[in-house]
N, C-alpha and C. Protein backbone atom coordinates (compact mmCIF):
# COMPACT_ATOMS: atom_id res chain seq x y z
N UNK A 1 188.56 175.65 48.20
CA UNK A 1 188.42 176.74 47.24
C UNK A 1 188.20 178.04 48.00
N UNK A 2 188.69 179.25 47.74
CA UNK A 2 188.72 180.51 47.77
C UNK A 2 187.54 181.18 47.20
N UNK A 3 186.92 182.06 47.76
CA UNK A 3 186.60 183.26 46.89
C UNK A 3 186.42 184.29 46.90
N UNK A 4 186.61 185.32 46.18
CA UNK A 4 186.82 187.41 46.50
C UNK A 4 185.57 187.39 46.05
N UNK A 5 184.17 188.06 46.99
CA UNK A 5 183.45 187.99 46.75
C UNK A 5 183.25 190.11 46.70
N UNK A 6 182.86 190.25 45.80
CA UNK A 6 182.24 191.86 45.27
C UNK A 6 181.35 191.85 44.57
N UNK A 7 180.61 192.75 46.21
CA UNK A 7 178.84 193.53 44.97
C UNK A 7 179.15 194.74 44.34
N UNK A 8 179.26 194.50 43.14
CA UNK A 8 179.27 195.40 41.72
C UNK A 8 178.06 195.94 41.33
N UNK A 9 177.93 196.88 40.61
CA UNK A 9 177.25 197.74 39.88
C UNK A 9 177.45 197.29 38.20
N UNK A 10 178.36 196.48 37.78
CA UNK A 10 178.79 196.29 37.00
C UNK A 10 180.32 195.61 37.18
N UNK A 11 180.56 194.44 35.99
CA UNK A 11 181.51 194.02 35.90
C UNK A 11 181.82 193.85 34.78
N UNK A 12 183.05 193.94 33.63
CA UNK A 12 183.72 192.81 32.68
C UNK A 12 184.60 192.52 32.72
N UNK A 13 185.07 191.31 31.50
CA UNK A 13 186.37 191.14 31.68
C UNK A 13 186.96 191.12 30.23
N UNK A 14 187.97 191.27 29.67
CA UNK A 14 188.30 191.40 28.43
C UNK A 14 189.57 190.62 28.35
N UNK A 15 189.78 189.60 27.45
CA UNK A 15 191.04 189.28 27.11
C UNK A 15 191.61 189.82 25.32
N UNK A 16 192.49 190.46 25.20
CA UNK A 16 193.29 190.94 24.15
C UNK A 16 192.13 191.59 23.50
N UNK A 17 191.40 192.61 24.37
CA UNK A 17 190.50 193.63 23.93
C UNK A 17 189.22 193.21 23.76
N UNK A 18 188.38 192.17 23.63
CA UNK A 18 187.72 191.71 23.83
C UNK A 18 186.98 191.05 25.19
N UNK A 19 185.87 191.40 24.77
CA UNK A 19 185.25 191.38 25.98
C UNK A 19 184.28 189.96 25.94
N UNK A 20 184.67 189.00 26.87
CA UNK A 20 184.46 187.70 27.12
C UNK A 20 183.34 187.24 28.42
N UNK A 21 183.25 188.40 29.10
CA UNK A 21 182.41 188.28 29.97
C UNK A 21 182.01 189.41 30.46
N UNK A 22 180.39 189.73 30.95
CA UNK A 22 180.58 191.03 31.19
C UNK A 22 178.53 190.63 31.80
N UNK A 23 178.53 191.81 33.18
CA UNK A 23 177.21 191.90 33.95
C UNK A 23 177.12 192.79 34.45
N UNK A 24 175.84 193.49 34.60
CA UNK A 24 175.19 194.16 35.40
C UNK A 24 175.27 194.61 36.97
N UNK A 25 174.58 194.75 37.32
CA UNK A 25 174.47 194.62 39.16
C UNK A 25 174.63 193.26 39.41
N UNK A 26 175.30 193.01 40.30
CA UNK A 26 175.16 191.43 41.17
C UNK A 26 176.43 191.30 41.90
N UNK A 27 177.35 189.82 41.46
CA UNK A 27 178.27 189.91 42.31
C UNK A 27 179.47 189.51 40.99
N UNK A 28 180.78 189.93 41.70
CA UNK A 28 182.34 189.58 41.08
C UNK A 28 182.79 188.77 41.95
N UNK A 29 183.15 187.33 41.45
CA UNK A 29 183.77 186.18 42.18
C UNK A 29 184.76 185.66 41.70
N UNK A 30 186.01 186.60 42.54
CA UNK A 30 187.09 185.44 41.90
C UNK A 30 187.52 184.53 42.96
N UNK A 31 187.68 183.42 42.21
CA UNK A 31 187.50 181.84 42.81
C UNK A 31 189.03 181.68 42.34
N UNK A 32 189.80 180.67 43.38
CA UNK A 32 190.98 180.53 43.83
C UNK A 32 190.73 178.58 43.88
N UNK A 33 191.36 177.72 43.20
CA UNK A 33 191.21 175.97 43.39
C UNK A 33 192.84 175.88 43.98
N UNK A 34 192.20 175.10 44.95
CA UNK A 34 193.33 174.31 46.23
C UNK A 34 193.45 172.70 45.28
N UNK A 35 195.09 172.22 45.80
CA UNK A 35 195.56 171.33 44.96
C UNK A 35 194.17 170.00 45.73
N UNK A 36 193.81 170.39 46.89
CA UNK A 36 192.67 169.38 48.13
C UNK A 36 191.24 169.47 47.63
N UNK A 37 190.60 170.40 46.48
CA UNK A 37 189.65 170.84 46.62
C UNK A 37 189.42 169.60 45.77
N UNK A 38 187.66 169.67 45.47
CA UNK A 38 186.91 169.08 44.75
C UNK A 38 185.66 169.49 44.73
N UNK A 39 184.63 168.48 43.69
CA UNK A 39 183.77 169.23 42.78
C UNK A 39 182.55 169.91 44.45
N UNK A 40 182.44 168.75 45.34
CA UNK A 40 181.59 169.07 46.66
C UNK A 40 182.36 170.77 46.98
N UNK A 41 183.43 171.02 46.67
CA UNK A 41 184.02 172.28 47.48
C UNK A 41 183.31 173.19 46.70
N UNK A 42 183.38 173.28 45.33
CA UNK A 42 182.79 173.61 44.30
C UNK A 42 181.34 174.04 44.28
N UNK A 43 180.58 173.16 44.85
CA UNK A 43 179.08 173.22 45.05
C UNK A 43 178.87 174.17 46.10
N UNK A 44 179.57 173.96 47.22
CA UNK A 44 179.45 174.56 48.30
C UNK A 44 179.60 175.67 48.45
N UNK A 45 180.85 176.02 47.47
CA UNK A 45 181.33 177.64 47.34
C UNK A 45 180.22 178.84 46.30
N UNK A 46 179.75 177.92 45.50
CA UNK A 46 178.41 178.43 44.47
C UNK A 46 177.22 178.52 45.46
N UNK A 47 176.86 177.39 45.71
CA UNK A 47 175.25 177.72 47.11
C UNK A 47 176.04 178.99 48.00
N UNK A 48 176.89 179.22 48.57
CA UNK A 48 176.86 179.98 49.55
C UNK A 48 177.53 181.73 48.88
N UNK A 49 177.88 181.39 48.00
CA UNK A 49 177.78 182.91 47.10
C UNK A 49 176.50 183.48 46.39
N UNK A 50 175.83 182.35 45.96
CA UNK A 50 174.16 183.22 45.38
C UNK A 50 172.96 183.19 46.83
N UNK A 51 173.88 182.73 48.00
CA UNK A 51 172.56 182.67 49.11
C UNK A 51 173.28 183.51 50.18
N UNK A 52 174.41 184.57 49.66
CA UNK A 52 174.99 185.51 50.45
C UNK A 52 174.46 186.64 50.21
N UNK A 53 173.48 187.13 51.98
CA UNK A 53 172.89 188.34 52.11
C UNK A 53 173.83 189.57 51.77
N UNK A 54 174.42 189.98 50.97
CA UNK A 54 175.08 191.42 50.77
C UNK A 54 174.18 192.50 49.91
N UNK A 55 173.05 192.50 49.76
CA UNK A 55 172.44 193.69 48.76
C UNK A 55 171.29 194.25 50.07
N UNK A 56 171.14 195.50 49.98
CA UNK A 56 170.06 196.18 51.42
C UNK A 56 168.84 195.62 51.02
N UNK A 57 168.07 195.71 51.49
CA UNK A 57 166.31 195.52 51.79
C UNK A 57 165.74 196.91 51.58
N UNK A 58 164.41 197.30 51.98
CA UNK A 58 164.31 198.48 51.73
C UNK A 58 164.62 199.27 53.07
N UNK A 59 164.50 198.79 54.22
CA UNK A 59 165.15 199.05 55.36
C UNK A 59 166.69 199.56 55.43
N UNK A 60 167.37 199.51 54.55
CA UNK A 60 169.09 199.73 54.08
C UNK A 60 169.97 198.50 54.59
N UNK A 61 169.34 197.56 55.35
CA UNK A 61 169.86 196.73 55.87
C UNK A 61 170.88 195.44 54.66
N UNK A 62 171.55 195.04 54.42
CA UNK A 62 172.33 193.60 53.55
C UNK A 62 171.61 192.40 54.60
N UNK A 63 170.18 192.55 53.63
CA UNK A 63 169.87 190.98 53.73
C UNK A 63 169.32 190.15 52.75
N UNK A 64 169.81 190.67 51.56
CA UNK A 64 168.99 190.10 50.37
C UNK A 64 170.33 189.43 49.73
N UNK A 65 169.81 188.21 48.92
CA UNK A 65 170.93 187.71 48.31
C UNK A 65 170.55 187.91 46.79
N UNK A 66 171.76 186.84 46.31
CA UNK A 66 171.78 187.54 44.58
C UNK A 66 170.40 186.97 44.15
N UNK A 67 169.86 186.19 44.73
CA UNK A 67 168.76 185.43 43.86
C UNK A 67 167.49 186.27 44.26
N UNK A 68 167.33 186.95 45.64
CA UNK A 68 166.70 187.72 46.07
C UNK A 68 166.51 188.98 45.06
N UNK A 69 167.66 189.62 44.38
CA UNK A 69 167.37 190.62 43.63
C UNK A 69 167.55 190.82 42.64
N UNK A 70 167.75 189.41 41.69
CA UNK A 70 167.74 188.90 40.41
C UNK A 70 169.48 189.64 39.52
N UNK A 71 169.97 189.45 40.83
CA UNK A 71 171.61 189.97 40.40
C UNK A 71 172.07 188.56 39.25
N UNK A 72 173.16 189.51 38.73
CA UNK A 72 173.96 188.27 37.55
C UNK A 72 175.21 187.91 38.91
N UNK A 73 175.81 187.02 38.13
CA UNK A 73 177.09 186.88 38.57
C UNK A 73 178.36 186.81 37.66
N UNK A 74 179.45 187.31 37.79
CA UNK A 74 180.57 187.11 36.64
C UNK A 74 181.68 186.05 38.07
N UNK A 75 181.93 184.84 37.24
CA UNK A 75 182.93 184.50 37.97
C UNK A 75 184.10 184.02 36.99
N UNK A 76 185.74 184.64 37.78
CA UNK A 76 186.66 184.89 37.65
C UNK A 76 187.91 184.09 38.12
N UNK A 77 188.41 182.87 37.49
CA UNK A 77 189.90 182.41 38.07
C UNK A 77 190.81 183.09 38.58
N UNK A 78 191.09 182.50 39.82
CA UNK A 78 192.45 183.16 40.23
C UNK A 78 193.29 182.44 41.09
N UNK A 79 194.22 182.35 40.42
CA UNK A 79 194.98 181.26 41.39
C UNK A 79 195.63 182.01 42.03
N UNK A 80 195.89 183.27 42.05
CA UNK A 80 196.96 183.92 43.22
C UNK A 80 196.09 183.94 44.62
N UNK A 81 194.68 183.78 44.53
CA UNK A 81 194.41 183.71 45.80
C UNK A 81 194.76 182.52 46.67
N UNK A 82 195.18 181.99 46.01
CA UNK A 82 196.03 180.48 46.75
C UNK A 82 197.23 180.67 47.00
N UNK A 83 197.74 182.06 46.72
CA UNK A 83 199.13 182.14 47.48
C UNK A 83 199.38 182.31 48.88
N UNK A 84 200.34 181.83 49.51
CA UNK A 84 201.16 181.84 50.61
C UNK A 84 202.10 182.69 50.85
N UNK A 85 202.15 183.88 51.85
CA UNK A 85 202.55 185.02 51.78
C UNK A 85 203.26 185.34 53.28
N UNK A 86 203.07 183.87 53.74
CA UNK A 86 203.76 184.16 55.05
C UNK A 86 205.45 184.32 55.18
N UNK A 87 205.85 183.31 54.28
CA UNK A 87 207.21 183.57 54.15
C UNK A 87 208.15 184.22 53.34
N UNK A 88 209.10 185.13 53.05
CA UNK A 88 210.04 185.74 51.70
C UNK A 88 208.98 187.09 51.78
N UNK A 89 209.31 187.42 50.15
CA UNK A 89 208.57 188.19 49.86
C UNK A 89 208.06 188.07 48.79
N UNK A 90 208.26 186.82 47.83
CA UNK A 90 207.39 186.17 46.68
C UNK A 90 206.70 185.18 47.21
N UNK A 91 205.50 185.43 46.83
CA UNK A 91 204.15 184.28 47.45
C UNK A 91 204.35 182.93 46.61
N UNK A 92 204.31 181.72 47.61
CA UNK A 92 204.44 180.68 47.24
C UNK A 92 203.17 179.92 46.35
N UNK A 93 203.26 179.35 45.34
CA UNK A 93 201.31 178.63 45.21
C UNK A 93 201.37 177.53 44.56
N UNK A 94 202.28 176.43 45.84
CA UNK A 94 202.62 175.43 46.06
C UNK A 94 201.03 175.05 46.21
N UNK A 95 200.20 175.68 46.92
CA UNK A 95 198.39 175.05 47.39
C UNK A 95 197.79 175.30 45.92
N UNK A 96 198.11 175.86 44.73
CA UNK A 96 197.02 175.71 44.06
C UNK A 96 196.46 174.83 43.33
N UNK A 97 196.02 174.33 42.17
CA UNK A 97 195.52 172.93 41.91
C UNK A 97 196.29 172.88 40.41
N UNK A 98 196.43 172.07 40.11
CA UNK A 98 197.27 172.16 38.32
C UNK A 98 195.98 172.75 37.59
N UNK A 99 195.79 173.18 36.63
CA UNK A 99 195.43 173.96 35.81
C UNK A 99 194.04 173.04 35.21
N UNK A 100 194.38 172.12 34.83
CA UNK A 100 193.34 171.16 34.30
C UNK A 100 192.24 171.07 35.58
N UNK A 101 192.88 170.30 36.31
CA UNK A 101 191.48 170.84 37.62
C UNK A 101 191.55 171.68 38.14
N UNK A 102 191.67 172.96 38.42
CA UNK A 102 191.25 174.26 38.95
C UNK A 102 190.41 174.80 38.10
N UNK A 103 190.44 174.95 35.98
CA UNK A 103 189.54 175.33 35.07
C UNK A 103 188.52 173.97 35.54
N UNK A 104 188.48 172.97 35.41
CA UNK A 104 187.36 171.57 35.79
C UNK A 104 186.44 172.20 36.90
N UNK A 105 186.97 172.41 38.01
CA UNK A 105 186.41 173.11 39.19
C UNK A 105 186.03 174.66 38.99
N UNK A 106 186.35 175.32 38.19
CA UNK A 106 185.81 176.92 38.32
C UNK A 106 184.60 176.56 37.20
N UNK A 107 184.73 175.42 36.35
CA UNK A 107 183.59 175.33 35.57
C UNK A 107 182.01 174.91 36.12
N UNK A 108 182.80 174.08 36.96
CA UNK A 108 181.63 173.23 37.75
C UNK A 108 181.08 174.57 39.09
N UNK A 109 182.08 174.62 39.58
CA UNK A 109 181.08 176.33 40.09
C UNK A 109 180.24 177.13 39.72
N UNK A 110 180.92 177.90 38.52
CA UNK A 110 179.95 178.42 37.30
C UNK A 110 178.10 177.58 37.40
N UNK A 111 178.57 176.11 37.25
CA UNK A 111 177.23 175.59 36.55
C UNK A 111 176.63 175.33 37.70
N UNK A 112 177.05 175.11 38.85
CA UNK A 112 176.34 175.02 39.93
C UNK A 112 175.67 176.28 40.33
N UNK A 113 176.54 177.68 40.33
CA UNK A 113 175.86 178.56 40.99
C UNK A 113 174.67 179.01 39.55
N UNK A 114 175.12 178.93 38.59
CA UNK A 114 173.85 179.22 37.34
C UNK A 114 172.50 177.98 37.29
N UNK A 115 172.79 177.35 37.71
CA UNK A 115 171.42 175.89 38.34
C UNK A 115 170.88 176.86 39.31
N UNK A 116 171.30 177.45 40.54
CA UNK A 116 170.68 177.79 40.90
C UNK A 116 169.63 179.65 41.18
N UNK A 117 169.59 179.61 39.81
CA UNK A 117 169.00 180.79 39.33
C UNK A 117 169.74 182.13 38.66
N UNK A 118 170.63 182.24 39.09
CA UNK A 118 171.30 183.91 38.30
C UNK A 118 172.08 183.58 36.88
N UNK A 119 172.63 184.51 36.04
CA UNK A 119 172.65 184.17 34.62
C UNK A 119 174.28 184.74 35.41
N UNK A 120 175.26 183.57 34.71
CA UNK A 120 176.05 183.44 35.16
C UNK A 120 177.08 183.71 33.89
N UNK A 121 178.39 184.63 34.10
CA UNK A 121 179.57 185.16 32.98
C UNK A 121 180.92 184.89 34.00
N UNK A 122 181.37 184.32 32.74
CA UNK A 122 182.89 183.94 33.19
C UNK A 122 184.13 184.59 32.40
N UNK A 123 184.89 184.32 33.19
CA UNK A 123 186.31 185.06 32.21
C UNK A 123 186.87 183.61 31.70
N UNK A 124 187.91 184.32 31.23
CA UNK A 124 188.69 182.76 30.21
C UNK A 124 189.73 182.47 31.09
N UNK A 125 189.84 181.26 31.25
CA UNK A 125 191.06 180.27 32.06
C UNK A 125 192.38 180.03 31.42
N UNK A 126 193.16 180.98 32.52
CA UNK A 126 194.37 180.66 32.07
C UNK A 126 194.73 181.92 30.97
N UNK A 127 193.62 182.46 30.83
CA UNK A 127 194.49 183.54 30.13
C UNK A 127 194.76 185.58 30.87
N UNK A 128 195.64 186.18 29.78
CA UNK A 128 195.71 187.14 30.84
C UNK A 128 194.51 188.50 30.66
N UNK A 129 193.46 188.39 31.64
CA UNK A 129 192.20 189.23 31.61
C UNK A 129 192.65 190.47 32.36
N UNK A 130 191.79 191.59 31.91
CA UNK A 130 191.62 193.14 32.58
C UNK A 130 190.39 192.86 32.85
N UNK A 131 190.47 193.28 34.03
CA UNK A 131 188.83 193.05 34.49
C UNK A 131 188.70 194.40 34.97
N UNK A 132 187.50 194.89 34.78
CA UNK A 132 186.64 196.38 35.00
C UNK A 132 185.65 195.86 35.73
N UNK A 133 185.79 196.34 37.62
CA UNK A 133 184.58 196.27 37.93
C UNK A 133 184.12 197.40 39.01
N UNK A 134 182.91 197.94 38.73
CA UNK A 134 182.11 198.76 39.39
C UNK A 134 182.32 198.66 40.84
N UNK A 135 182.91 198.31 41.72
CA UNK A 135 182.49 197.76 43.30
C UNK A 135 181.08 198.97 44.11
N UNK A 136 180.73 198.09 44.44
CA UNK A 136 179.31 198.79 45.03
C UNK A 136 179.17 198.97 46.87
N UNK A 137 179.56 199.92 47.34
CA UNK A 137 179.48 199.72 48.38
C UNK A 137 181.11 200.74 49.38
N UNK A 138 182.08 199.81 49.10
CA UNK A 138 182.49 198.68 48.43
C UNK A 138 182.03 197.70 49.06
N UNK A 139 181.39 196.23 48.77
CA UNK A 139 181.22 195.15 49.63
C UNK A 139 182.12 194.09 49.18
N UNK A 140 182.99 193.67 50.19
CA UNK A 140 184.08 192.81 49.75
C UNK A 140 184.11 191.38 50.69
N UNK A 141 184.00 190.50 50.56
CA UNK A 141 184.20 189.67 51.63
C UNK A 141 185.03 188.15 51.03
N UNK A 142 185.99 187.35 51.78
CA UNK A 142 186.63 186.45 51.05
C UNK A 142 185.93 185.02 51.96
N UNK A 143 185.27 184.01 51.01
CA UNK A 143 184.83 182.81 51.79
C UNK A 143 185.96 181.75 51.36
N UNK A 144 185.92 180.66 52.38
CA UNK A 144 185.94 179.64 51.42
C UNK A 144 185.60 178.43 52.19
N UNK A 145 185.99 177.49 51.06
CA UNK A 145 184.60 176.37 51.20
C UNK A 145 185.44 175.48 52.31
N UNK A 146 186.99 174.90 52.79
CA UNK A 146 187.01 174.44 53.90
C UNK A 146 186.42 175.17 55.06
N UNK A 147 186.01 176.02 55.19
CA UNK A 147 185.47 176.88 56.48
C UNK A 147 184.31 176.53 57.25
N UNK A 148 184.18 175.98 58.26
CA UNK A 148 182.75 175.20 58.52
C UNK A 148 181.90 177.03 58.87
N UNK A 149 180.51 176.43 58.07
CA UNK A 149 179.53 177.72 58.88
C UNK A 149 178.51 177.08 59.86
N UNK A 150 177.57 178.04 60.21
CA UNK A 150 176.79 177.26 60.90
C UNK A 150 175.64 177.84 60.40
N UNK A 151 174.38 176.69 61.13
CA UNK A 151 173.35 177.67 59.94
C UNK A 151 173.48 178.49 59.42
């Protein structure tokens, strides 16, 4: 699994004018499911987005995470981040997961990273969203969960 990780000032998302999800300060995660992934990728990609230092201290320093400063989170499907862009000039997304498990897996993210403390907003799967978001900073960073870290 993929994810576009942005500290916002604000985020929503609206499908056919309506607004379906929508937060405060914290973070914008759009999450990308690999046809390989599963629910462990899932877990992994939620713990390490609400325990990612990107908000300053009072020092100005990014070492506080979302749970550190009682940020929301809005997370966001996207399967184009599973495109393949090395070859042509239309991105391939032969890697992404069929639809039934990639929504299965962005759900189980959701509930994993909201278990572990922030009040968690999602957009709707599979459909076509405008998303409005504040970027703060800008702080942008893309993880994902095959990636070994170390402590």
């Amino acid at each position: 699994m993929r994810a576009l990780v942005q500290r916002v000032r604000r985020a929503a998302v609206r499908v056919e004018g309506e607004v379906v999800g929508e937060i405060g300060a914290g973070l914008c995660v759009f999450v990308g499911v690999g046809h390989d992934d599963g629910e462990a990728d899932a877990a992994t990609l939620a713990e390490r987005v609400v325990h990612l230092r990107v908000f300053e201290d009072a020092a100005g320093k990014m070492n506080l995470s979302l749970l550190d400063t009682g940020g929301a989170l809005l997370a966001v499907s996207q399967f184009t981040l599973m495109g393949d862009t090395r070859r042509g000039r239309r991105p391939s997304f032969v890697a992404a997961a069929e639809p039934a498990r990639a929504a299965a897996l962005i759900d189980h993210f959701a509930t994993v990273a909201a278990a572990a403390g922030p009040r968690v907003a999602t957009g709707r799967f599979g459909a076509h969203m405008m998303i409005d978001v504040g970027a703060d900073g800008p702080v942008t960073l893309m993880l994902d969960s095959k990636e070994k870290r170390s402590a």
